[in-house]
Protein backbone atom coordinates (compact mmCIF):
# COMPACT_ATOMS: atom_id res chain seq x y z
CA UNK A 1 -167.04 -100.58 -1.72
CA UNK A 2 -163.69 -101.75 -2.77
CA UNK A 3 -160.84 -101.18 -0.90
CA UNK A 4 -159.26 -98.00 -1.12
CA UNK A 5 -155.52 -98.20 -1.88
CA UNK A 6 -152.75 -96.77 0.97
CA UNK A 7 -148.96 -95.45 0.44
CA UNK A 8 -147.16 -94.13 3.10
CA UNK A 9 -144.20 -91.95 1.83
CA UNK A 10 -141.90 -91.60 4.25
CA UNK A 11 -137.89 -90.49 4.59
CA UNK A 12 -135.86 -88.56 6.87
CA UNK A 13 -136.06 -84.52 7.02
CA UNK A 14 -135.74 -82.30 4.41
CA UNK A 15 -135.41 -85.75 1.86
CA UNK A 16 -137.97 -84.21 -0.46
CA UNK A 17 -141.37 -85.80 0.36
CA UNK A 18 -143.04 -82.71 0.32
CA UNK A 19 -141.91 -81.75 -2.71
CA UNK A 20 -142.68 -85.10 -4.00
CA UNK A 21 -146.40 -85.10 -3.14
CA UNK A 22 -146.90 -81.75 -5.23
CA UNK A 23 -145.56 -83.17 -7.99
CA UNK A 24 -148.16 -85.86 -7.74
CA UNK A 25 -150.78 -83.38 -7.00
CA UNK A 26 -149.75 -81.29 -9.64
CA UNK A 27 -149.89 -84.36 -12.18
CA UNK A 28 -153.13 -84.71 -14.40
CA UNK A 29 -153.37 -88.58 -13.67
CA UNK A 30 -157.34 -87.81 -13.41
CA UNK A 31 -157.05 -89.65 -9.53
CA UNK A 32 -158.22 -87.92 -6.52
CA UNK A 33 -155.96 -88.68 -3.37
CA UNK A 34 -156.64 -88.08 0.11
CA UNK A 35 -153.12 -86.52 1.43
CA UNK A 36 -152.32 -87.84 5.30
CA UNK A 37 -149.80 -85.59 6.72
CA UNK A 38 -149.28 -87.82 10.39
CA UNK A 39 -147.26 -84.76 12.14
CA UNK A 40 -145.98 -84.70 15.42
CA UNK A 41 -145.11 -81.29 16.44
CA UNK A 42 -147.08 -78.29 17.61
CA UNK A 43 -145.26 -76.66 13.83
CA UNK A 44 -146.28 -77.78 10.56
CA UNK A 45 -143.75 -76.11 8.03
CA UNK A 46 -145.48 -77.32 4.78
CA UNK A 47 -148.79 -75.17 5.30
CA UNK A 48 -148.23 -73.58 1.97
CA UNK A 49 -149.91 -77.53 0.81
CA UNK A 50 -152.10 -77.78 4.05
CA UNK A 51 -154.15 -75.72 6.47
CA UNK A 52 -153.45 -76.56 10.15
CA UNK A 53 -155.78 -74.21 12.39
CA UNK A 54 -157.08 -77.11 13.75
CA UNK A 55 -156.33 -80.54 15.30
CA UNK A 56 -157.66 -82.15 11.95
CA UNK A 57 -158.49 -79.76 9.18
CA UNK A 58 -159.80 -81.72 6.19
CA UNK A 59 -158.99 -79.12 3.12
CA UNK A 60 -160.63 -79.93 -0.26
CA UNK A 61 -158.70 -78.77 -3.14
CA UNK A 62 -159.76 -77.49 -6.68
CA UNK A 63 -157.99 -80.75 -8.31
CA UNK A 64 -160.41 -82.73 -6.34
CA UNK A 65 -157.48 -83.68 -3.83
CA UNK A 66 -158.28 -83.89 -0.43
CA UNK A 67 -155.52 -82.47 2.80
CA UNK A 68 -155.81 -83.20 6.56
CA UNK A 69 -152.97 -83.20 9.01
CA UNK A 70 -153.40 -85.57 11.91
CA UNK A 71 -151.80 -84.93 15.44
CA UNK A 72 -153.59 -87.20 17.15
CA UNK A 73 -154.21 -90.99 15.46
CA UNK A 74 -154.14 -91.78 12.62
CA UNK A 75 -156.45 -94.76 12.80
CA UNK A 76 -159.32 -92.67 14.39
CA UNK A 77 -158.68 -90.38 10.63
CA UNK A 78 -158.79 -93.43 8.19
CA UNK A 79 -161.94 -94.30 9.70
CA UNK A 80 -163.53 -90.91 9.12
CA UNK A 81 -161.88 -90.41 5.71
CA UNK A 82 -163.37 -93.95 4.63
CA UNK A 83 -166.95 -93.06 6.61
CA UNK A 84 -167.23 -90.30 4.67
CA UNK A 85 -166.10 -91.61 1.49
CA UNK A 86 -168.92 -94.10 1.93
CA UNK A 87 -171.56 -91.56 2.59
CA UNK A 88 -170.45 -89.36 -0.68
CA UNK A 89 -169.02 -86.78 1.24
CA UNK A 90 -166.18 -86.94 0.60
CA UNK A 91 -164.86 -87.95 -3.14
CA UNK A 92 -161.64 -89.79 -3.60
CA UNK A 93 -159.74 -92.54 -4.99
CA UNK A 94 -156.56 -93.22 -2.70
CA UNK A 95 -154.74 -92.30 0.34
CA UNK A 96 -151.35 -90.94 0.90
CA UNK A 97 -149.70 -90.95 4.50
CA UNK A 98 -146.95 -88.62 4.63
CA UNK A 99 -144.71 -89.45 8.11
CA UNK A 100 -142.80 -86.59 10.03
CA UNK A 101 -139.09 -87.21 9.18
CA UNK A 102 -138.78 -88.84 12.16
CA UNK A 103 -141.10 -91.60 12.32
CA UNK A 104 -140.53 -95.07 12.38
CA UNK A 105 -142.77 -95.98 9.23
CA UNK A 106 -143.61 -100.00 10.93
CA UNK A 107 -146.42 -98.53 13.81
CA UNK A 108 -148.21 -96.97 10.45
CA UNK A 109 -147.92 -99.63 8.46
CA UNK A 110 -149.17 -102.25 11.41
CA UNK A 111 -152.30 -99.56 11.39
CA UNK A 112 -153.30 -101.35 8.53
CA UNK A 113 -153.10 -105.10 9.16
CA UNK A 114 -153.86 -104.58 13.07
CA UNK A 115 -157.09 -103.12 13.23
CA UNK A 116 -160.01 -104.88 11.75
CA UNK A 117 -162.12 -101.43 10.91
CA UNK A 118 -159.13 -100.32 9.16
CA UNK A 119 -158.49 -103.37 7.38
CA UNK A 120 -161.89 -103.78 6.02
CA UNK A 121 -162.00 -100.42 4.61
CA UNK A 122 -158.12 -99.90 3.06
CA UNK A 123 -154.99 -102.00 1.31
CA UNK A 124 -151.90 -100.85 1.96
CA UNK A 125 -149.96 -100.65 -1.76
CA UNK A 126 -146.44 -99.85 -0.26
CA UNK A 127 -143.66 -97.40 1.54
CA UNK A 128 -142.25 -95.11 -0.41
CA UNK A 129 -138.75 -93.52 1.05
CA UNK A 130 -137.23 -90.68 -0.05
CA UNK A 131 -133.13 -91.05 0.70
CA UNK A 132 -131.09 -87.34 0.70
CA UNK A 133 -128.17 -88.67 -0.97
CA UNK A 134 -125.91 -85.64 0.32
CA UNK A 135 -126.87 -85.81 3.66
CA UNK A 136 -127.82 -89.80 3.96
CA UNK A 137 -124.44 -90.74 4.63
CA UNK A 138 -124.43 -89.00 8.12
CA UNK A 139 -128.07 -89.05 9.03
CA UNK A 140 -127.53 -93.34 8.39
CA UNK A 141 -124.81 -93.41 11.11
CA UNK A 142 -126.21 -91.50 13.36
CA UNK A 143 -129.95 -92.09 13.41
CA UNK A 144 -131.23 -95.02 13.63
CA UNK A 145 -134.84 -93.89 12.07
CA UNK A 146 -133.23 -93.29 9.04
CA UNK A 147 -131.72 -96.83 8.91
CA UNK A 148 -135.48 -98.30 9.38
CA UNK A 149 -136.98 -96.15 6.69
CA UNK A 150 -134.62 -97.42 4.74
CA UNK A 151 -134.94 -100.90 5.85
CA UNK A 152 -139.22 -100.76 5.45
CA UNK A 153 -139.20 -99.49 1.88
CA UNK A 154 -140.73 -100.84 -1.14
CA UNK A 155 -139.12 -98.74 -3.44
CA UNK A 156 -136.73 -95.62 -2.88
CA UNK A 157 -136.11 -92.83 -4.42
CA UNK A 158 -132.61 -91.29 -4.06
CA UNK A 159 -132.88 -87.40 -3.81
CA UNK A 160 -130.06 -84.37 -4.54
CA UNK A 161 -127.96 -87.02 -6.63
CA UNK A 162 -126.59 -83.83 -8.41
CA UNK A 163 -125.06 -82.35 -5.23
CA UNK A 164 -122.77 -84.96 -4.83
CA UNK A 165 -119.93 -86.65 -6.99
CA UNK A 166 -121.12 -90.09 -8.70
CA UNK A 167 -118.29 -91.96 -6.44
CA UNK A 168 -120.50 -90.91 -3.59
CA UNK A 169 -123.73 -91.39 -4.93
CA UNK A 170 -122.37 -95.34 -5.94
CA UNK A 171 -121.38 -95.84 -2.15
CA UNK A 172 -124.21 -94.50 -0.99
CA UNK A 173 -126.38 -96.64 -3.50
CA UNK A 174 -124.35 -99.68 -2.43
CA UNK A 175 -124.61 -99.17 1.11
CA UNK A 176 -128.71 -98.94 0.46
CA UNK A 177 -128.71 -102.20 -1.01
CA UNK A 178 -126.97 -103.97 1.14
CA UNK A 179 -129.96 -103.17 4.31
CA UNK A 180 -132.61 -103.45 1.79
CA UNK A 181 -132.03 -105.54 -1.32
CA UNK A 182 -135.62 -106.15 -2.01
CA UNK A 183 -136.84 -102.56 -2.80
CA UNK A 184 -135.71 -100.68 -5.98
CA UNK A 185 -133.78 -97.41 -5.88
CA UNK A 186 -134.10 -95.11 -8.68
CA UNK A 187 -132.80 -91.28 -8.78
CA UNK A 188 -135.31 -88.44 -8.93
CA UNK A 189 -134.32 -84.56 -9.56
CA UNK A 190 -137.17 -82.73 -7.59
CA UNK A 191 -139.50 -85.18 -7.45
CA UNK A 192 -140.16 -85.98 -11.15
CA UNK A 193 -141.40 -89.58 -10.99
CA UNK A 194 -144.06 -91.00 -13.01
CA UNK A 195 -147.00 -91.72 -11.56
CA UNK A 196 -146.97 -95.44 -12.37
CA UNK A 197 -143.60 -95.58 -10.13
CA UNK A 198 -145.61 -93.94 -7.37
CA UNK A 199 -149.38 -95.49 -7.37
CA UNK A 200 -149.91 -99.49 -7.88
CA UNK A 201 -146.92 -101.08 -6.81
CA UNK A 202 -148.55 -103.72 -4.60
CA UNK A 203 -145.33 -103.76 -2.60
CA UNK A 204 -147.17 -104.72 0.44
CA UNK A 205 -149.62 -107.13 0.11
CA UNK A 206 -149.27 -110.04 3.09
CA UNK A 207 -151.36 -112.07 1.34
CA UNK A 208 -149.36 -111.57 -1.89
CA UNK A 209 -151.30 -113.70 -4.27
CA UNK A 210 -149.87 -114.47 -7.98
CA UNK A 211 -147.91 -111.93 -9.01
CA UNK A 212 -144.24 -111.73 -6.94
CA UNK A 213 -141.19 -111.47 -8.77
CA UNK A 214 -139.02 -114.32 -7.41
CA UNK A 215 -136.27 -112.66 -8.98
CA UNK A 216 -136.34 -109.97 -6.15
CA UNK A 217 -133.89 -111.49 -4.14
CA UNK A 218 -130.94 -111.90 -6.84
CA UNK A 219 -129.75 -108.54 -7.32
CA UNK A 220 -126.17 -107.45 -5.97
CA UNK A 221 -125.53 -111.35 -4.52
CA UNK A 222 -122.31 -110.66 -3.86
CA UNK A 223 -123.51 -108.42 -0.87
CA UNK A 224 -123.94 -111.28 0.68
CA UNK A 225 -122.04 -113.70 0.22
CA UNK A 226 -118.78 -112.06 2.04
CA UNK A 227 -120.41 -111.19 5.70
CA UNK A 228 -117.70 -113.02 7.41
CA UNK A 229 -115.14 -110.68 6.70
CA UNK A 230 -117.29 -108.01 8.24
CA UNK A 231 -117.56 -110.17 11.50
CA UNK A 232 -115.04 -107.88 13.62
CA UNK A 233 -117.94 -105.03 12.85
CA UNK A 234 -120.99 -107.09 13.74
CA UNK A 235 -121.46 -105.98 17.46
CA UNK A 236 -118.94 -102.57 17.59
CA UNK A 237 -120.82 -99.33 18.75
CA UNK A 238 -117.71 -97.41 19.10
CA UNK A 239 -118.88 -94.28 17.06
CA UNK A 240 -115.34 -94.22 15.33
CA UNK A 241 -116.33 -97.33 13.61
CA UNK A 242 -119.50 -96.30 12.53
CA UNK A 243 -118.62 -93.77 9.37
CA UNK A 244 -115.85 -96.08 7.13
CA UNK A 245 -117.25 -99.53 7.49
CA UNK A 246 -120.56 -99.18 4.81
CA UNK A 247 -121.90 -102.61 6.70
CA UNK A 248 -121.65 -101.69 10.16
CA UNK A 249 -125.52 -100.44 10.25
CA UNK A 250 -127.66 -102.26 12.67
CA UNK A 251 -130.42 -102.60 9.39
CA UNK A 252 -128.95 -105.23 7.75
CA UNK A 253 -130.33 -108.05 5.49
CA UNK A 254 -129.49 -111.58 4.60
CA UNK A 255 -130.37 -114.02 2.44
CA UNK A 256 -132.01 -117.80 2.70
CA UNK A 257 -131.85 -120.05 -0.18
CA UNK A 258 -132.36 -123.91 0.08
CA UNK A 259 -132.44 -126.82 -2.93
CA UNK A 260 -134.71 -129.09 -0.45
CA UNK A 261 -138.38 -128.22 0.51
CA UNK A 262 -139.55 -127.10 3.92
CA UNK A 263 -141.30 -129.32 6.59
CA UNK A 264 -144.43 -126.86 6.74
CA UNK A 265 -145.05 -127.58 10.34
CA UNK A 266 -141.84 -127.08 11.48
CA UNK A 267 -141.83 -124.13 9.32
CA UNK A 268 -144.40 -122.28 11.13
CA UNK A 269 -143.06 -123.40 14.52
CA UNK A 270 -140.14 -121.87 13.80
CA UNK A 271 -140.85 -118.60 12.23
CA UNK A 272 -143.51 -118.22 14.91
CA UNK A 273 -140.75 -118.24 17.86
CA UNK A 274 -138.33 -116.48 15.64
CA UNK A 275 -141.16 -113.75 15.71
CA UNK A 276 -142.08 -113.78 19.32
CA UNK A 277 -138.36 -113.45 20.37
CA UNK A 278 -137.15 -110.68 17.40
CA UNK A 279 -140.39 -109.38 15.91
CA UNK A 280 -139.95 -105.38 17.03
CA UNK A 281 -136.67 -105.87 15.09
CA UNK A 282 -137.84 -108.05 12.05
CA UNK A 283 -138.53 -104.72 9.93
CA UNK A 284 -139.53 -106.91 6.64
CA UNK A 285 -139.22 -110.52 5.73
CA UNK A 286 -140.34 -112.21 2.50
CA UNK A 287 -140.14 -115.38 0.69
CA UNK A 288 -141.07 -117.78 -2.46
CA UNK A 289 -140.99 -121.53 -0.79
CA UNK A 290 -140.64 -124.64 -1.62
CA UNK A 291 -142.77 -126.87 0.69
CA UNK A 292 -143.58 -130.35 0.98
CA UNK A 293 -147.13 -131.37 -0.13
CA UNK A 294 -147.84 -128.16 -1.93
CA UNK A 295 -147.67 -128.24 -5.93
CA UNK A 296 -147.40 -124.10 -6.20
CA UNK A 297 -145.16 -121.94 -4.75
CA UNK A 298 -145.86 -120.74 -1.12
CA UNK A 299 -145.54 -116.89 -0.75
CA UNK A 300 -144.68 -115.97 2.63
CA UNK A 301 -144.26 -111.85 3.27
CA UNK A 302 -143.77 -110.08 7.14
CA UNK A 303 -143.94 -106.67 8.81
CA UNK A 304 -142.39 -107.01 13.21
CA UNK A 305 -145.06 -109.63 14.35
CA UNK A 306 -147.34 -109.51 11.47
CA UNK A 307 -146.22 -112.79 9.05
CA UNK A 308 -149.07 -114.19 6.22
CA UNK A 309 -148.56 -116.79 3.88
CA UNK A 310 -150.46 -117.54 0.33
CA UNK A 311 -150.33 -120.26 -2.66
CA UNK A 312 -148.44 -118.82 -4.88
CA UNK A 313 -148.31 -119.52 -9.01
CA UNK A 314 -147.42 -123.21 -10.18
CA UNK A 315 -143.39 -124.22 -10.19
CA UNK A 316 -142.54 -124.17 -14.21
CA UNK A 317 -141.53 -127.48 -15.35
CA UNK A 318 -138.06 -126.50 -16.26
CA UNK A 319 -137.80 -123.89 -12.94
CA UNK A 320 -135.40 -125.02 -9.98
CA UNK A 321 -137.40 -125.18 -7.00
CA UNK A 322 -135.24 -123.44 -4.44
CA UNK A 323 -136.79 -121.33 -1.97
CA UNK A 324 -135.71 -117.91 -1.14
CA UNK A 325 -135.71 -115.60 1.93
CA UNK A 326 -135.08 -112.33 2.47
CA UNK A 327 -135.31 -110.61 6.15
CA UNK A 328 -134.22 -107.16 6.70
CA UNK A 329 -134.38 -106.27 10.70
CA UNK A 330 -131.95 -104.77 13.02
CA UNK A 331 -129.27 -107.00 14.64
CA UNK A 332 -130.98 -109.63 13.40
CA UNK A 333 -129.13 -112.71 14.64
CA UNK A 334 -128.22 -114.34 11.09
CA UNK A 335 -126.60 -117.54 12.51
CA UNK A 336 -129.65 -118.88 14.65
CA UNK A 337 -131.86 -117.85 11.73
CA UNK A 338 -130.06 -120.09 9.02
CA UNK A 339 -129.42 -123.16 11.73
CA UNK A 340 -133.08 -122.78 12.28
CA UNK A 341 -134.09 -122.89 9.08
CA UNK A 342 -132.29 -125.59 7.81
CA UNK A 343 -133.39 -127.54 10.60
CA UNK A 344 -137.20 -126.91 8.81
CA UNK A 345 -135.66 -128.44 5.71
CA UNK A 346 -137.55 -132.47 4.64
């Protein structure tokens, strides 16, 4: 059986996922999905989509969709959804996890690279975050689960846009790109988005084999290039600071680029103690390399601990062969991550 394909949609309360996920349900794209709602409280407001008499009520619906709501884990419910999948009992073609509004999305997404049943039987495709762009502003400042959604995604879709002026929405945008440059942000008015923008993104594939877009990491450069003016910022709490400074969030990402090819041995070394020491706050790190003794490119792609490398397509004859890193984590210290890394450089 091949692999059946995972998205876990994800965003902070009341930023549309539910209404989202009927679109897609709604939509006659001819697929049959398995819908995960991973809920944490005793009250699940969205039973007008899903039954929840039970701990796990599986609920088949006349589209050929399939419900359940989890309370417990989430791994033990892949497993059945997949068992039974296997045996024909179940019919579909992909699964989509829909997180509380206040999960951290990274313990779901490790569910699929940690455990080898789990593993075996699905490929995670990508996050999905919904943002509320009138309520964002705050619920970025003041909780940090928002920031990691954020700083997780593979692609994000900004919600309410009309409820707010378009200076707002542009800061709001900017501030966005700046903790997660690698994802693309698009506007949706209740949850009209194609289903091609949904379904086959292959935003999170460790093992990313041919297809990445090196190109991901040049948008909105100049994000980057000014951090040391922010440096006063870097390490204030005081919640005064927290609402008129746009880069004061602790998600934050940076940018790696070098003309000279890595040492791959010092490489790994490296990386590997970078993710002992700051792995629970290395939210997503990714990279097209440059490294001595390999002809192709060497695609390297992260999740906290979880790091994977791949051969990549050939370098183009007339392509520069710089490498490129991106790692968006939380506090991440920038300066001991670029001395490092140059230190890696032949």
């Amino acid at each position: 059986m091949s692999l059946i394909p995972a998205t876990i949609l994800t965003g902070f309360l009341g930023s549309g996922k539910t209404t989202l996920l009927k679109r897609v349900l709604a939509e006659a794209h001819g697929q049959k999905i398995a819908i995960i709602e991973n809920e944490f409280g005793e009250e699940n407001i969205d039973n007008d989509i899903l039954l929840t008499e039970s701990k796990e009520q599986i609920v088949q619906m006349n589209n050929g969709c399939i419900c359940c709501t989890i309370r417990e884990d989430l791994r033990a419910t892949l497993t059945d959804l997949a068992e039974k999948k296997r045996k024909g009992e179940l019919d579909f073609d992909r699964v989509v996890i829909e997180t509380t509004g206040l999960a951290d999305p990274g313990p779901v997404a490790q569910t699929f690279f940690i455990d080898d049943e789990i593993a075996e039987s699905y490929l995670l495709d990508s996050i999905l975050t919904l943002v509320d762009a009138k309520h964002a502003p705050k619920q970025l400042d003041d909780r940090q689960e928002a920031r990691r959604q954020v700083g997780f995604a593979d692609q994000i879709f900004l919600s309410k846009t009309d409820l707010v002026a378009q200076e707002e929405a542009d800061a709001l945008i900017h501030r966005i790109k700046h903790m997660n440059p690698r994802a693309p942000l698009k506007a949706v008015h209740f949850g009209e988005v194609p289903i091609s923008e949904v379904f086959g993104l292959n935003g999170f594939n460790l093992n990313a084999k041919l297809d990445i877009d090196p190109a991901f990491l040049e948008a909105d450069e100049h994000d980057h290039d000014h951090d040391h003016d922010h440096e006063h910022g870097e390490h204030c709490d005081h919640p005064s600071h927290a609402h008129h400074h746009a880069h004061d969030d602790d998600v934050k990402s940076f940018v790696f680029r070098a003309e000279r090819p890595f040492n791959p041995a010092k490489l790994e070394d490296f990386l590997g103690t970078m993710v002992n020491i700051y792995g629970p706050r290395m939210l997503r790190y990714k990279g097209v390399l440059q490294v001595q003794g390999f002809e192709r490119k060497v695609i390297f792609q992260g999740v906290h601990q979880l790091m994977g490398s791949d051969a990549g397509p050939k370098w183009a004859d007339d392509e520069p062969r710089i490498s490129k890193m991106v790692f968006i984590g939380i506090d991440l210290p920038r300066d001991i991550f670029e001395q490092g890394l140059e230190q890696c450089l032949v």
